[in-house]
C-alpha atoms as a PDB file:
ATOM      1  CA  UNK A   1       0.000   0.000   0.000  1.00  0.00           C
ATOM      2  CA  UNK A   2       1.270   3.517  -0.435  1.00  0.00           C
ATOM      3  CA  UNK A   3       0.734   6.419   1.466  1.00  0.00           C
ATOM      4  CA  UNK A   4      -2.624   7.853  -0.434  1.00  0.00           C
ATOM      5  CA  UNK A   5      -4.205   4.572   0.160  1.00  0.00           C
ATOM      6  CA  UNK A   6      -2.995   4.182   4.041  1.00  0.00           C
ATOM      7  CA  UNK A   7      -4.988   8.077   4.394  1.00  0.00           C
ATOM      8  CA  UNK A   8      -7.845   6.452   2.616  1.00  0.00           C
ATOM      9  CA  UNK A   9      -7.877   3.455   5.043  1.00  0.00           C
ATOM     10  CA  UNK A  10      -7.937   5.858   8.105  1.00  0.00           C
ATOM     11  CA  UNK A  11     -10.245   8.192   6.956  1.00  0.00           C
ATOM     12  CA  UNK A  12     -12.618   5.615   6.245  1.00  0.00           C
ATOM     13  CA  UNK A  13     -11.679   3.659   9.433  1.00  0.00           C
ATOM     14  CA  UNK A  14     -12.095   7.223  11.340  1.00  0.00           C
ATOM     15  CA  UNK A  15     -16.162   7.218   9.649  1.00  0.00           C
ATOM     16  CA  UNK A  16     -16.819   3.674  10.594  1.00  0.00           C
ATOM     17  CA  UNK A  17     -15.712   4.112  14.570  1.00  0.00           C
ATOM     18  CA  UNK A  18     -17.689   7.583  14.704  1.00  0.00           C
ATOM     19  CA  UNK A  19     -21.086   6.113  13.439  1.00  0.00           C
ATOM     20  CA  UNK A  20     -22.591   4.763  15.519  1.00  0.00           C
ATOM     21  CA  UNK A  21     -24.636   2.663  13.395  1.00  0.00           C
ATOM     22  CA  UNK A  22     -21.823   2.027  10.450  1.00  0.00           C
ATOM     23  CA  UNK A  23     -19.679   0.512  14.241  1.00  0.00           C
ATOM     24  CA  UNK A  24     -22.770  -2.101  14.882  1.00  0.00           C
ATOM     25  CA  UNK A  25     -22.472  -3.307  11.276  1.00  0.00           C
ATOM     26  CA  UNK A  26     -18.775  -3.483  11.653  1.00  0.00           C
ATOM     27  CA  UNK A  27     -19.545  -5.692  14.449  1.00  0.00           C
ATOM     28  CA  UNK A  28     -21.989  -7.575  13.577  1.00  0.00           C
ATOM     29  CA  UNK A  29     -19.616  -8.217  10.359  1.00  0.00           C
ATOM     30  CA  UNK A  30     -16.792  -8.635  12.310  1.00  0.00           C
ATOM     31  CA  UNK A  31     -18.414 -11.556  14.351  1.00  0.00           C
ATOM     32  CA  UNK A  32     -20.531 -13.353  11.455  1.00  0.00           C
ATOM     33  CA  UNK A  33     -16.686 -13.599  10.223  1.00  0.00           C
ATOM     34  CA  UNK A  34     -15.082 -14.973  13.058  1.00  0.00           C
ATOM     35  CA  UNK A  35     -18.060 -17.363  13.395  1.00  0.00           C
ATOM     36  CA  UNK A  36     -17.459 -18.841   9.671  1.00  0.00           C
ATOM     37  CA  UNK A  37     -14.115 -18.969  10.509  1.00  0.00           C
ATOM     38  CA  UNK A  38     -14.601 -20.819  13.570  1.00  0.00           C
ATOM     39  CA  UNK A  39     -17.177 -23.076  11.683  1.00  0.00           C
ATOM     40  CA  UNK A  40     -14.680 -24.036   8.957  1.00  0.00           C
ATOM     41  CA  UNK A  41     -11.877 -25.252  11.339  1.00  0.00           C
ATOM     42  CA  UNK A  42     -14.342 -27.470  13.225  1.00  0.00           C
ATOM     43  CA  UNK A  43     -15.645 -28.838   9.548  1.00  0.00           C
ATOM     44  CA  UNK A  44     -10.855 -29.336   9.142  1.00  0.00           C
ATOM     45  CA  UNK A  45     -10.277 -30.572  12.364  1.00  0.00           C
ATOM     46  CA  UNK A  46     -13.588 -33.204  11.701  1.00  0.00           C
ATOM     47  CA  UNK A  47     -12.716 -34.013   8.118  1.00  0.00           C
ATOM     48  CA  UNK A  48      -9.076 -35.034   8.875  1.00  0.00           C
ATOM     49  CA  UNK A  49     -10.544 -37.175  11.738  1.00  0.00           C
ATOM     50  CA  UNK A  50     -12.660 -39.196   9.383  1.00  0.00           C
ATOM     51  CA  UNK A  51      -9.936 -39.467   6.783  1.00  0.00           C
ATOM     52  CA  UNK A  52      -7.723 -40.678   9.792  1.00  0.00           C
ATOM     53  CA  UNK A  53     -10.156 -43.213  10.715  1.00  0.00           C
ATOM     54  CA  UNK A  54     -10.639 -44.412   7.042  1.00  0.00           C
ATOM     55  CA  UNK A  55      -6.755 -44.975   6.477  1.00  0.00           C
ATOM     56  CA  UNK A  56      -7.267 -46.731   9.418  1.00  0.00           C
ATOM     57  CA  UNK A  57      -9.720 -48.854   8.876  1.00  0.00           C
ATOM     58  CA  UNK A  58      -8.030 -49.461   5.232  1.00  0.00           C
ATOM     59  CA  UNK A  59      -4.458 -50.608   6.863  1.00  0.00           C
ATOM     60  CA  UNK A  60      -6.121 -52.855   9.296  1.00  0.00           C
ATOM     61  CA  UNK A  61      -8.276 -55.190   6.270  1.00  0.00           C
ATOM     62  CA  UNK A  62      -5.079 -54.882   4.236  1.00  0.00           C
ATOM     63  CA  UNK A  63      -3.262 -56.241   7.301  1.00  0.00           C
ATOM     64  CA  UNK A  64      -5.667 -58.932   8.081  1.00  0.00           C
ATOM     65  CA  UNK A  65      -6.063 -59.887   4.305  1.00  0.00           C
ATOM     66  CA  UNK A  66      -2.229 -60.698   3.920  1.00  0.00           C
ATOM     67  CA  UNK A  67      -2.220 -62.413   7.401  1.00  0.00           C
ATOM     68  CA  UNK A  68      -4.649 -64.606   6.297  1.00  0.00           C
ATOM     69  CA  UNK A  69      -3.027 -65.268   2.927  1.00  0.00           C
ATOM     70  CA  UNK A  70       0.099 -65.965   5.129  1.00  0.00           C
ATOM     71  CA  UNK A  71      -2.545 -68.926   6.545  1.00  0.00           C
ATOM     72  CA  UNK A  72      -2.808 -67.667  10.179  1.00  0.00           C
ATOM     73  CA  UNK A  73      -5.515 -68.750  11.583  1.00  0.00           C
ATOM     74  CA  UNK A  74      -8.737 -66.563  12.879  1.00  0.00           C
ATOM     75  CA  UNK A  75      -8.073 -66.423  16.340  1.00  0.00           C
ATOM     76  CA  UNK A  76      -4.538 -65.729  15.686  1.00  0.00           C
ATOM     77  CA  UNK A  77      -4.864 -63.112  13.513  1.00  0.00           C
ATOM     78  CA  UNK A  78      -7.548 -61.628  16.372  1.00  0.00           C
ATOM     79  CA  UNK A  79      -4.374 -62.057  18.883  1.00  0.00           C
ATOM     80  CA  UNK A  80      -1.536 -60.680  17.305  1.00  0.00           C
ATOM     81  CA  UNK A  81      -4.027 -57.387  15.770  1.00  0.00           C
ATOM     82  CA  UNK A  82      -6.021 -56.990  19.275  1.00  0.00           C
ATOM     83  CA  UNK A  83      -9.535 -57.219  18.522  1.00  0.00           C
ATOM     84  CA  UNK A  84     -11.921 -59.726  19.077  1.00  0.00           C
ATOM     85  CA  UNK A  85     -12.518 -62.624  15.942  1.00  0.00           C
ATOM     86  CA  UNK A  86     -16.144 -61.090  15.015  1.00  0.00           C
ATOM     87  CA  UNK A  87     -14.301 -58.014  14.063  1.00  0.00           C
ATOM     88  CA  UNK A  88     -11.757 -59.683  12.506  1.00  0.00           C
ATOM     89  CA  UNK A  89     -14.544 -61.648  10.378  1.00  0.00           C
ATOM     90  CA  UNK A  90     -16.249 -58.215  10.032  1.00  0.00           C
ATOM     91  CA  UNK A  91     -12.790 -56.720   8.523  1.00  0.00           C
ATOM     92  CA  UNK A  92     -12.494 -59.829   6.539  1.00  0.00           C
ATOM     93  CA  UNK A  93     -15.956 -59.537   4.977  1.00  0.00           C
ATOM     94  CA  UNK A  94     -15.295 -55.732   4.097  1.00  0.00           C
ATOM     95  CA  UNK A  95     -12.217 -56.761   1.728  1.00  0.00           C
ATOM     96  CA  UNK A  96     -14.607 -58.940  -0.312  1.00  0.00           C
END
């Protein structure tokens, strides 16, 4: 910015804080902004989460798939992976 614009700016900024309506607006602007903002990083912070979980979820039947192509059996794939065999079956069904 050069100097003419940085008057503008002030000028402008010098209307705004005087009115007292042309202030509420700012306000109400201000905060409808910070809300959105606010908004979106929830809608990040929840989509990461759920791509997290997918990977997850996708390592975990790739994992069991190859240990059962290795021939381990149910209950020791359920051991060595930590959850219970219906799961396991459930993970197993989900790579069909």
């Amino acid at each position: 910015m050069n100097i003419e614009e940085v008057r503008e700016a002030l000028i402008e900024w010098e209307t705004l804080s005087t009115n007292k309506e042309n202030r509420q607006a700012y306000e109400e602007r201000l905060k409808d902004l910070r809300d959105l903002l606010s908004n979106m990083e929830g809608y990040r912070r929840e989509g990461i989460k759920i791509g997290r979980d997918e990977g997850i979820g996708i390592g975990k039947q790739e994992i069991i798939k190859n240990m059962m192509k290795k021939g381990m059996t149910l209950s020791e794939v359920a051991k060595l992976t930590g959850l219970k065999e219906d799961e396991v079956k459930a993970f197993m069904g989900e790579s069909k």
